[in-house]
PDB file of N, CA and C in Angstrom:
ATOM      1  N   UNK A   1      38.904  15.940  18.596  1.00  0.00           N
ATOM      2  CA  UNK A   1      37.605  16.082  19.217  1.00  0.00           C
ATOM      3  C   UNK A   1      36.544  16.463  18.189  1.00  0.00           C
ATOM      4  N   UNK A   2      36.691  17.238  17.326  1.00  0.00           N
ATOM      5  CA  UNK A   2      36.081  17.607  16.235  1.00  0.00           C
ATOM      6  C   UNK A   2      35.806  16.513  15.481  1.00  0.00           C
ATOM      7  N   UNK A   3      36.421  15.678  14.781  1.00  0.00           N
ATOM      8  CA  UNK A   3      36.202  14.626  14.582  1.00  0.00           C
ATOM      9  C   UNK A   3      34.958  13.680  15.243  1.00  0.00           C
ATOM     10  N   UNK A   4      35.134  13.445  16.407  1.00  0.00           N
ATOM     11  CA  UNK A   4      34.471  12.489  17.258  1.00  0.00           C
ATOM     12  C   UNK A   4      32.856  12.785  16.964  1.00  0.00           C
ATOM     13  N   UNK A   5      32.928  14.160  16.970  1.00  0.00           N
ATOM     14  CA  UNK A   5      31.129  15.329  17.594  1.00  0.00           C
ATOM     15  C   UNK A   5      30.731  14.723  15.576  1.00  0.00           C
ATOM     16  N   UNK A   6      31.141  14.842  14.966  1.00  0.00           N
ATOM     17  CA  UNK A   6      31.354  14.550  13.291  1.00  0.00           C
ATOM     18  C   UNK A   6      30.888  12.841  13.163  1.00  0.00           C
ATOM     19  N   UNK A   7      31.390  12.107  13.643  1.00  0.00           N
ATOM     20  CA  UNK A   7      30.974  11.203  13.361  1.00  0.00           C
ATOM     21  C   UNK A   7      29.746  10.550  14.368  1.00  0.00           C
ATOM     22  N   UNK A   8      29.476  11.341  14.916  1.00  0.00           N
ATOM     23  CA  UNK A   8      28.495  10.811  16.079  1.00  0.00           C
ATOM     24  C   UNK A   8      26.586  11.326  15.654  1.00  0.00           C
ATOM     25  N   UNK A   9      27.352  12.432  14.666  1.00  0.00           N
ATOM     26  CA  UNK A   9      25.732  12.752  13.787  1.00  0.00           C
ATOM     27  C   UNK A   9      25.425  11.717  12.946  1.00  0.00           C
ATOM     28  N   UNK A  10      26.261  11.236  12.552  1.00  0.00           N
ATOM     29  CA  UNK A  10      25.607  10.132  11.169  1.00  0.00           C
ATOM     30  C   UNK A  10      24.589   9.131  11.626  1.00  0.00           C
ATOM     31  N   UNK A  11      25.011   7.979  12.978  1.00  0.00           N
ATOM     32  CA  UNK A  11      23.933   7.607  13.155  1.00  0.00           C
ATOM     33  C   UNK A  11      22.746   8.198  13.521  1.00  0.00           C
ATOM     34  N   UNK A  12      22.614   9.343  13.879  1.00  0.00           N
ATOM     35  CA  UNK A  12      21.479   9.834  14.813  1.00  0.00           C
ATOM     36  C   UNK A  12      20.865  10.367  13.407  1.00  0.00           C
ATOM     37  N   UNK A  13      21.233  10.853  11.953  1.00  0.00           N
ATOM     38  CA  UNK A  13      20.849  11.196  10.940  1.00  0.00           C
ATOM     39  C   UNK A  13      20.240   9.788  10.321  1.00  0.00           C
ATOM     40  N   UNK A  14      20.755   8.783  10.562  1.00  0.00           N
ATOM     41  CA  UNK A  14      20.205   7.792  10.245  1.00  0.00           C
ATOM     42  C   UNK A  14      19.099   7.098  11.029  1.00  0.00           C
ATOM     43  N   UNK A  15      19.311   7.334  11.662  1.00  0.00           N
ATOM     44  CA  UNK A  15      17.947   7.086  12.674  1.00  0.00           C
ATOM     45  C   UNK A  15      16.533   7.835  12.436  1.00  0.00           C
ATOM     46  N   UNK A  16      17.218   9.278  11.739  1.00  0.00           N
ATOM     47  CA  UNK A  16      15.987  10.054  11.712  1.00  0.00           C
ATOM     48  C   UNK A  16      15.419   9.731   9.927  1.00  0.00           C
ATOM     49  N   UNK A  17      15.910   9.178   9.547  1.00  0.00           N
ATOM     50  CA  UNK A  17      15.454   8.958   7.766  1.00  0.00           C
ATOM     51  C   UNK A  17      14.033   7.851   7.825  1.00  0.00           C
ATOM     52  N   UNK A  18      13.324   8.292   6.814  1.00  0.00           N
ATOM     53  CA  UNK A  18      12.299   7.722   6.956  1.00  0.00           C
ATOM     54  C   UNK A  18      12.644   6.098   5.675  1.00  0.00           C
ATOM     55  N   UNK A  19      11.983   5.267   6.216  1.00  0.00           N
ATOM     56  CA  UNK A  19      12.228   4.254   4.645  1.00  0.00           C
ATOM     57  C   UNK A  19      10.808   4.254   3.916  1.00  0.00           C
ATOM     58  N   UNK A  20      11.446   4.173   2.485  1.00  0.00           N
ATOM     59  CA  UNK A  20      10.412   4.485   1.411  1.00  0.00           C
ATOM     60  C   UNK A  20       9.658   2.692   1.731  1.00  0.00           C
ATOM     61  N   UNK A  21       8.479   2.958   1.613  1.00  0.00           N
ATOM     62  CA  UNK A  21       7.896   1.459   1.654  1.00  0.00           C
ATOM     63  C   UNK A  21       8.020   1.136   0.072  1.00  0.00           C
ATOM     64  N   UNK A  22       8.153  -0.278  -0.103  1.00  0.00           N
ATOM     65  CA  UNK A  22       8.060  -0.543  -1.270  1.00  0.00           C
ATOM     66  C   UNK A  22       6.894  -0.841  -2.261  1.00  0.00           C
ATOM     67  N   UNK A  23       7.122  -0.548  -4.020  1.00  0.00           N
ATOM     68  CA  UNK A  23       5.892  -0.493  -4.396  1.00  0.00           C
ATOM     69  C   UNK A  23       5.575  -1.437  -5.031  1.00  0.00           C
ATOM     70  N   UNK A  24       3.941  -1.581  -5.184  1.00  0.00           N
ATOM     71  CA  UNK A  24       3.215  -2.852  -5.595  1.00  0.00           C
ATOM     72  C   UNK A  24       4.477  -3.633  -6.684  1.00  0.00           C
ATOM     73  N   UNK A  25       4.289  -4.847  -6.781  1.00  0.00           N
ATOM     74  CA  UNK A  25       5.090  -5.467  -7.765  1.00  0.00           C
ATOM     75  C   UNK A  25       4.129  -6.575  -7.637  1.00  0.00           C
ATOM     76  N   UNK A  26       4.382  -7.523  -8.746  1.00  0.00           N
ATOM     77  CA  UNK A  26       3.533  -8.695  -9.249  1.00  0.00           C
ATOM     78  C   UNK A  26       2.180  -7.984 -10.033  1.00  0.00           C
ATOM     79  N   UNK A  27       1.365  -8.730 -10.055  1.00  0.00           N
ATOM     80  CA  UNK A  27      -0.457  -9.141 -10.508  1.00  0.00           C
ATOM     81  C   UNK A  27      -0.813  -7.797  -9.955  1.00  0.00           C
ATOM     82  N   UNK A  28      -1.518  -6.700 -10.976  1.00  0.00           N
ATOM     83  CA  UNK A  28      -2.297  -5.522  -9.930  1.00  0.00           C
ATOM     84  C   UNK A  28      -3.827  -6.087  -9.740  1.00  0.00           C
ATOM     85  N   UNK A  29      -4.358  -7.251 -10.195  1.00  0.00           N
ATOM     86  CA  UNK A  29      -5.546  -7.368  -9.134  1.00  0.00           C
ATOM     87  C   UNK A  29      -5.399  -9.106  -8.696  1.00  0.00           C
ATOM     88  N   UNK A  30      -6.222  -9.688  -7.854  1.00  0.00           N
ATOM     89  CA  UNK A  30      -6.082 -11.588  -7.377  1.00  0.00           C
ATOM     90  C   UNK A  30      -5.772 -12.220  -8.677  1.00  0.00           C
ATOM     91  N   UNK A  31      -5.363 -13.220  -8.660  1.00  0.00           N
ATOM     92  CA  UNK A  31      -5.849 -14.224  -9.559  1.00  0.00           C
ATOM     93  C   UNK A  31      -7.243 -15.168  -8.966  1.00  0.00           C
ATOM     94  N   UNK A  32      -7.412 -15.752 -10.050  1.00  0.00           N
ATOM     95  CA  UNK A  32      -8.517 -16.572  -9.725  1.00  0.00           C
ATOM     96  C   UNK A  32      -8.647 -17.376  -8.566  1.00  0.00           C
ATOM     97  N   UNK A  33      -7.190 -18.053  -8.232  1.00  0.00           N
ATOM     98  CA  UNK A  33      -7.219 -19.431  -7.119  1.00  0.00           C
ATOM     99  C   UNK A  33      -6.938 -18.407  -5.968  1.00  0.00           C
ATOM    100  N   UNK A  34      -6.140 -17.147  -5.757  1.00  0.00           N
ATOM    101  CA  UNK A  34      -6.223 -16.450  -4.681  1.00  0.00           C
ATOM    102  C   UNK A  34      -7.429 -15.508  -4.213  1.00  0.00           C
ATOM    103  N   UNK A  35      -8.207 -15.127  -5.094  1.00  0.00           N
ATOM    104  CA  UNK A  35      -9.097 -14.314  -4.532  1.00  0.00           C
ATOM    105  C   UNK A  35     -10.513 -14.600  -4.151  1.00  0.00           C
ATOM    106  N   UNK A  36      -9.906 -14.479  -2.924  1.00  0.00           N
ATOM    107  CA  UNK A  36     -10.965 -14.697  -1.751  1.00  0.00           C
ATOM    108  C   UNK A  36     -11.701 -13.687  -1.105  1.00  0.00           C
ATOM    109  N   UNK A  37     -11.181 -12.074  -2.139  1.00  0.00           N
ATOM    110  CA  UNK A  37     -12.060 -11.256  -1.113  1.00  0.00           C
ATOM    111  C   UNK A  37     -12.960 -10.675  -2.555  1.00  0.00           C
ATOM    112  N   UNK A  38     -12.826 -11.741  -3.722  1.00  0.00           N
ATOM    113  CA  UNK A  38     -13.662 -10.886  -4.913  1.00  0.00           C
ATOM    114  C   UNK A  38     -13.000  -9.191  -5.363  1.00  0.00           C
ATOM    115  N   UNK A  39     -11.650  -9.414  -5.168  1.00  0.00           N
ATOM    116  CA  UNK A  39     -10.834  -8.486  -5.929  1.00  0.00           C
ATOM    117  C   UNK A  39     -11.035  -8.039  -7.087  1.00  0.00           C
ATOM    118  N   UNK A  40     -11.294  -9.052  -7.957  1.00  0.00           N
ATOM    119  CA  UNK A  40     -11.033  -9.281  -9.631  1.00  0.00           C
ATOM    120  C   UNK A  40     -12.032  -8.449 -10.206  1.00  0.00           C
ATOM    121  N   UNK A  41     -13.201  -8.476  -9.273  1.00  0.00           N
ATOM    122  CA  UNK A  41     -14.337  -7.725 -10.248  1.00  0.00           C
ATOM    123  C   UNK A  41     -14.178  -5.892 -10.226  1.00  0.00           C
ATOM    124  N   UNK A  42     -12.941  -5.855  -8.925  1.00  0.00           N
ATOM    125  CA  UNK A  42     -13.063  -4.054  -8.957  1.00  0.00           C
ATOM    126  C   UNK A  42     -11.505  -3.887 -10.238  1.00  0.00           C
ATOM    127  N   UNK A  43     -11.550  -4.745 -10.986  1.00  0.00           N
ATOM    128  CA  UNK A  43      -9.848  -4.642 -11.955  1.00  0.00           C
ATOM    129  C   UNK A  43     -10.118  -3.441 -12.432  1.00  0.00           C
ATOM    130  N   UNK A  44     -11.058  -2.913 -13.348  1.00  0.00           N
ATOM    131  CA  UNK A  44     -11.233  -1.778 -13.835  1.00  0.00           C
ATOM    132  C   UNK A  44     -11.241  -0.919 -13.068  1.00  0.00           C
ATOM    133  N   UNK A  45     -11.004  -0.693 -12.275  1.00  0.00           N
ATOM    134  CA  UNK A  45     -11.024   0.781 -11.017  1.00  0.00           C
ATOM    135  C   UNK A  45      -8.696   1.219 -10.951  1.00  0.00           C
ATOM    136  N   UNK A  46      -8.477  -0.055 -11.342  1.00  0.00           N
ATOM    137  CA  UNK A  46      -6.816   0.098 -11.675  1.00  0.00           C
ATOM    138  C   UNK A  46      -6.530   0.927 -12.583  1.00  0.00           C
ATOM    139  N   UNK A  47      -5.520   1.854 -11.932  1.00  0.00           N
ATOM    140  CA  UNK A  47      -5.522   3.390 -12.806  1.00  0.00           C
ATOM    141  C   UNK A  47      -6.100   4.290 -12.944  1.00  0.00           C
ATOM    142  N   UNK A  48      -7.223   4.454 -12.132  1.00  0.00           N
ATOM    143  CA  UNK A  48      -7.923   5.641 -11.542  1.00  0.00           C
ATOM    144  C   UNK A  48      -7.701   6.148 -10.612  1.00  0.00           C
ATOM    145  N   UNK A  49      -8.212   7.393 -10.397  1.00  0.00           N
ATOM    146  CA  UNK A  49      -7.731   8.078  -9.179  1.00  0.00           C
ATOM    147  C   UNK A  49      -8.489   7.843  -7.921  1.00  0.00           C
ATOM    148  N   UNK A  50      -7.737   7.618  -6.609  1.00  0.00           N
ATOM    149  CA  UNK A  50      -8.371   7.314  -5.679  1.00  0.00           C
ATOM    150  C   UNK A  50      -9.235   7.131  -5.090  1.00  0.00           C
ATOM    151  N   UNK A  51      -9.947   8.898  -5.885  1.00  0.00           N
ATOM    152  CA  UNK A  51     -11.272   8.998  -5.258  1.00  0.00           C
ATOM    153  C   UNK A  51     -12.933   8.599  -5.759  1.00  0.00           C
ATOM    154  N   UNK A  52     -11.912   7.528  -7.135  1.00  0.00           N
ATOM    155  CA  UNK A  52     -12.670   6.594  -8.150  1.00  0.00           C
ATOM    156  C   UNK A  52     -13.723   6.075  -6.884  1.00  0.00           C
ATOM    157  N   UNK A  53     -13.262   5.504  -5.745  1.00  0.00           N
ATOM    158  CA  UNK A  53     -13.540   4.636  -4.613  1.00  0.00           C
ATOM    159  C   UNK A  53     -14.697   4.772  -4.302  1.00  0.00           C
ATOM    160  N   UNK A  54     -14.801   6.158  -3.626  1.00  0.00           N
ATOM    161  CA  UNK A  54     -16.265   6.987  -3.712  1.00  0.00           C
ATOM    162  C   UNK A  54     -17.081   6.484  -4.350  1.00  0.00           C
ATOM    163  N   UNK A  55     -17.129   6.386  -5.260  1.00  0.00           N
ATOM    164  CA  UNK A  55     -18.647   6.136  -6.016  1.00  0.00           C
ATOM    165  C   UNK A  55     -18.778   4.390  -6.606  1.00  0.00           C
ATOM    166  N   UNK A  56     -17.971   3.763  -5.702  1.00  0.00           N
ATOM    167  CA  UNK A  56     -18.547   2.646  -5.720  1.00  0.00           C
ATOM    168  C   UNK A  56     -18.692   1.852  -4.259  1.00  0.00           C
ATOM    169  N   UNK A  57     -19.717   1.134  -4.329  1.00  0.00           N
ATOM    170  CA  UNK A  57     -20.640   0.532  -3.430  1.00  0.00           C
ATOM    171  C   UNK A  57     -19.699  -0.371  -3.107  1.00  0.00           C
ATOM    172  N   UNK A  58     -19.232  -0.827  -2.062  1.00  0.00           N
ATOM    173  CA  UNK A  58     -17.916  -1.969  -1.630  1.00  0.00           C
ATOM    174  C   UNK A  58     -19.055  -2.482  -0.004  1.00  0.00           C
ATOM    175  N   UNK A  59     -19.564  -4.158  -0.348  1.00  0.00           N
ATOM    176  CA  UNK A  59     -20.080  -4.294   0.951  1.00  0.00           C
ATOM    177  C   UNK A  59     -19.162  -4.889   1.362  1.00  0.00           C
ATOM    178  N   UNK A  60     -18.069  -4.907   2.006  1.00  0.00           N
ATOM    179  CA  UNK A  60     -17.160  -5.687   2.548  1.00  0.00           C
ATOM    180  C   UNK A  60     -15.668  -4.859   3.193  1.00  0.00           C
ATOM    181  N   UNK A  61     -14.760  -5.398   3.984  1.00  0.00           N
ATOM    182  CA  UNK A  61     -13.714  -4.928   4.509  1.00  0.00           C
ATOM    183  C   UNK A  61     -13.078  -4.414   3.813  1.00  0.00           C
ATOM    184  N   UNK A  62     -12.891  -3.210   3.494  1.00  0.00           N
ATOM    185  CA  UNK A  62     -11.905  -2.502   2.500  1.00  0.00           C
ATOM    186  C   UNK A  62     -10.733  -1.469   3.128  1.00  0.00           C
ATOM    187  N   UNK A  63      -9.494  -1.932   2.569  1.00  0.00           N
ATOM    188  CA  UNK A  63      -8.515  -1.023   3.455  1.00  0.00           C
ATOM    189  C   UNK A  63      -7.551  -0.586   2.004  1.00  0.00           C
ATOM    190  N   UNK A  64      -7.830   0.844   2.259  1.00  0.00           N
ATOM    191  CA  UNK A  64      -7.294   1.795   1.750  1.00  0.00           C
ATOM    192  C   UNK A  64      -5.377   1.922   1.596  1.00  0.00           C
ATOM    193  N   UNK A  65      -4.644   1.844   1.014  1.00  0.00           N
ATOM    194  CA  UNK A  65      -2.962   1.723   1.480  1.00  0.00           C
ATOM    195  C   UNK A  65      -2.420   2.957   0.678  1.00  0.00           C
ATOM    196  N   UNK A  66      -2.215   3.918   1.244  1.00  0.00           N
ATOM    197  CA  UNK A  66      -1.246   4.944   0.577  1.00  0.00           C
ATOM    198  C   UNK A  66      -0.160   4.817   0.421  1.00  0.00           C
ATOM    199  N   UNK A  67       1.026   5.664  -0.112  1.00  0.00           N
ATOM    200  CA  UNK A  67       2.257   5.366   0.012  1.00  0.00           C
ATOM    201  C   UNK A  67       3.302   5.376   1.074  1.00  0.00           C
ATOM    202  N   UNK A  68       2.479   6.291   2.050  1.00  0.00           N
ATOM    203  CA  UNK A  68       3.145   6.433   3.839  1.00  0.00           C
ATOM    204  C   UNK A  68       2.285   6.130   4.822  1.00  0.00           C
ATOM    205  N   UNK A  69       1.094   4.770   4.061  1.00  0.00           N
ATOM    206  CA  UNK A  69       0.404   4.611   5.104  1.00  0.00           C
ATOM    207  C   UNK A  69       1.402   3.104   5.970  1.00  0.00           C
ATOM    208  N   UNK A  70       1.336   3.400   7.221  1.00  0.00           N
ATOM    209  CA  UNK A  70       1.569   2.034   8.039  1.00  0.00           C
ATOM    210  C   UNK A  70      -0.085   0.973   7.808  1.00  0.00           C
ATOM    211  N   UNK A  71       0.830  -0.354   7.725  1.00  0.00           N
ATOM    212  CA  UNK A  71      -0.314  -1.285   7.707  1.00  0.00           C
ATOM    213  C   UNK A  71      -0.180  -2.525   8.456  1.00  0.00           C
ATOM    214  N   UNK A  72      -1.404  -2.879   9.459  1.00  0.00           N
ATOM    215  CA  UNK A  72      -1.021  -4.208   9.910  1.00  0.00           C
ATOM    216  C   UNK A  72      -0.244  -5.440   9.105  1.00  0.00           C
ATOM    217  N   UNK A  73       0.297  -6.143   9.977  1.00  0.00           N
ATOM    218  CA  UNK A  73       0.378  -7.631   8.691  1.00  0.00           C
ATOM    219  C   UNK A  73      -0.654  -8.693   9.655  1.00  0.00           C
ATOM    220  N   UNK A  74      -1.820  -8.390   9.791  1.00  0.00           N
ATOM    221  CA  UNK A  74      -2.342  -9.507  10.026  1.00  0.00           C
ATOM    222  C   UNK A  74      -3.212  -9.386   8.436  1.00  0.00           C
ATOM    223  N   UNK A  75      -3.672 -10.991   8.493  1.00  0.00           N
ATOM    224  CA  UNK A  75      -3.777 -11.645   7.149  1.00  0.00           C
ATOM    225  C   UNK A  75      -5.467 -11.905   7.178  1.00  0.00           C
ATOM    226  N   UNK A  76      -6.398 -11.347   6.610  1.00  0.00           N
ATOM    227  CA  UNK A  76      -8.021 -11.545   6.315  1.00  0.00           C
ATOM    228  C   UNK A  76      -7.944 -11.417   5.016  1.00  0.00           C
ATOM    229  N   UNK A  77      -8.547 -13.055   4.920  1.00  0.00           N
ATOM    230  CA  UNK A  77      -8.549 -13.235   3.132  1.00  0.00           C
ATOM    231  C   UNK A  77      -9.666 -12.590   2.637  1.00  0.00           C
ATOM    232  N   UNK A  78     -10.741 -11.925   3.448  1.00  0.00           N
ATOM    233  CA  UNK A  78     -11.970 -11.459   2.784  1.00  0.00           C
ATOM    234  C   UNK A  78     -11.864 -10.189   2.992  1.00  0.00           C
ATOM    235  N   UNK A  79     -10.851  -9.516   3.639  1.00  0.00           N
ATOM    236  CA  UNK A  79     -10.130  -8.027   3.464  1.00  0.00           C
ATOM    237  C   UNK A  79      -9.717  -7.798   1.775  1.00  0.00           C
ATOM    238  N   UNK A  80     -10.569  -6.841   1.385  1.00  0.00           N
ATOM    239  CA  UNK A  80     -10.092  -6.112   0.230  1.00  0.00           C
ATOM    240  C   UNK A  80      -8.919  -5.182   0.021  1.00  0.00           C
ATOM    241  N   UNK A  81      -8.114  -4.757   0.083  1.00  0.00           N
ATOM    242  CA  UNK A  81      -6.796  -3.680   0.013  1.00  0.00           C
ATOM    243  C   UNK A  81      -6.806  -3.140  -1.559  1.00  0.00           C
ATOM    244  N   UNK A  82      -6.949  -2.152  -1.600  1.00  0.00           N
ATOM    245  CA  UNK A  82      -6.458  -1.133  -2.664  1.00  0.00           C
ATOM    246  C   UNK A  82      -5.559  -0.413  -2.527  1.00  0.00           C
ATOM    247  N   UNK A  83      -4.053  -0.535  -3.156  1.00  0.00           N
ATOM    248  CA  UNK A  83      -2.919  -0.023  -2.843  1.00  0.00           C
ATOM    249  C   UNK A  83      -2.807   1.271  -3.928  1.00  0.00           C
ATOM    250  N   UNK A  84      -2.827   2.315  -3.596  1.00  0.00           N
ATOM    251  CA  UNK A  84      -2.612   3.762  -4.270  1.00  0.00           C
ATOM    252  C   UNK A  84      -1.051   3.892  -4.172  1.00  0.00           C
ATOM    253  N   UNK A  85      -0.738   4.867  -5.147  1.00  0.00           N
ATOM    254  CA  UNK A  85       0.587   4.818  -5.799  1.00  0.00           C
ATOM    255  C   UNK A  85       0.865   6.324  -5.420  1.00  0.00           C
ATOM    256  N   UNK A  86       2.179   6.879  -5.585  1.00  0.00           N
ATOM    257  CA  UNK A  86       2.478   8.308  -5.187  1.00  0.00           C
ATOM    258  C   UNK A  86       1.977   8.881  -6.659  1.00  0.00           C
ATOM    259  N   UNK A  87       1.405   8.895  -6.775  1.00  0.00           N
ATOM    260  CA  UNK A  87       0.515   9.694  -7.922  1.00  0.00           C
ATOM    261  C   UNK A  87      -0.626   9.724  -7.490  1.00  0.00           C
ATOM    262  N   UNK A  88      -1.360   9.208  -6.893  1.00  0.00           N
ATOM    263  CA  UNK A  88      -2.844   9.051  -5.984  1.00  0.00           C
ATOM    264  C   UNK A  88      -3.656   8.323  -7.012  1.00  0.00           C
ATOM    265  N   UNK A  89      -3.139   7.368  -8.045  1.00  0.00           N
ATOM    266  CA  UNK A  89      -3.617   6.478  -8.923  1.00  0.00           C
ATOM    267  C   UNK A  89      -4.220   4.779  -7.995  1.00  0.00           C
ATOM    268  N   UNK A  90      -5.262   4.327  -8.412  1.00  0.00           N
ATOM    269  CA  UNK A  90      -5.221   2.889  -7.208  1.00  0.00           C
ATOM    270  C   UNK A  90      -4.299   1.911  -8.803  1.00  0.00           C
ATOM    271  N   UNK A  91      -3.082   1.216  -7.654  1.00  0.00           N
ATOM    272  CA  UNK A  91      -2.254   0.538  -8.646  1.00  0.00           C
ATOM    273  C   UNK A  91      -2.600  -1.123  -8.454  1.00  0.00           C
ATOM    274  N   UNK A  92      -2.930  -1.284  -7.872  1.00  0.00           N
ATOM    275  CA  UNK A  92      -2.972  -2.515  -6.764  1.00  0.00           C
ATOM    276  C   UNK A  92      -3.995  -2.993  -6.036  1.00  0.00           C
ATOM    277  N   UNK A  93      -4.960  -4.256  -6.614  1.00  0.00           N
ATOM    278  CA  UNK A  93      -5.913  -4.885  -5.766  1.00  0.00           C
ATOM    279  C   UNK A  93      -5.389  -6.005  -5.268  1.00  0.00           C
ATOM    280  N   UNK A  94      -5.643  -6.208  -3.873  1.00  0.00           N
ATOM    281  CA  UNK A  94      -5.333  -7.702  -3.543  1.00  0.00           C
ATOM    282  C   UNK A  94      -5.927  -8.146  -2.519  1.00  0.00           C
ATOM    283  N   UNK A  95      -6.216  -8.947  -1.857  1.00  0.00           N
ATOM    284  CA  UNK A  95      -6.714  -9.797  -0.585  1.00  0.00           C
ATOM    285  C   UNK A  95      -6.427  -9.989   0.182  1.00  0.00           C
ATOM    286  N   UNK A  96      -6.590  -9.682   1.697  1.00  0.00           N
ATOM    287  CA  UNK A  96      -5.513 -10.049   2.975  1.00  0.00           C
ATOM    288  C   UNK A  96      -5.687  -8.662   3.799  1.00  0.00           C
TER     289      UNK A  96
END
C-alpha cells in the first residue's frame, strides 16, 4: 500500500512543474525579405536592458516577451516583438 500512495505523487508532481519556454535561437533581429514590421532599424537596442525601450519612440504594435511571459500565436506581420532574456537583456527582434 505504501508503495501505491508513492507512486501516485509523481504524476501529480509532474503536473505541477512549470516548462521552461524556449530561448530565442536563429537571427536576433528580421532579415531583409522578412521584415515587415521594420525590425532591423531597432538592431542596436540588442543587448540592452529592457528598459532601453522607454526611451524610444515605437509608432507601431509592440509586444514585449519575457521569459515567463505567455504569448498568443496569432501571426501580425506589422507586430513588432522584442524578446528579453532571463537577464532582462532585449535578445531578440522579430515580426509577427
Amino acid at each position: 500500500m505504501k508503495h501505491t500512495r508513492f507512486l501516485l505523487i509523481f504524476p501529480l508532481l509532474a503536473a505541477c512543474a512549470q516548462a521552461t519556454p524556449p530561448q530565442p535561437s536563429g537571427p536576433t533581429v528580421p532579415d531583409a525579405a522578412s521584415d515587415t514590421c521594420g525590425g532591423a532599424a531597432y538592431g542596436y537596442l540588442i543587448g540592452q536592458k529592457a528598459n532601453a525601450l522607454e526611451r524610444v519612440l515605437i509608432m507601431r504594435q509592440v509586444r514585449i516577451i519575457h521569459p515567463d511571459t505567455m504569448v498568443t500565436m496569432d501571426h501580425r506581420p506589422a507586430r513588432l516583438n522584442f524578446t528579453i532574456n532571463a537577464d532582462g537583456l532585449i535578445a531578440r527582434i522579430s515580426c509577427g
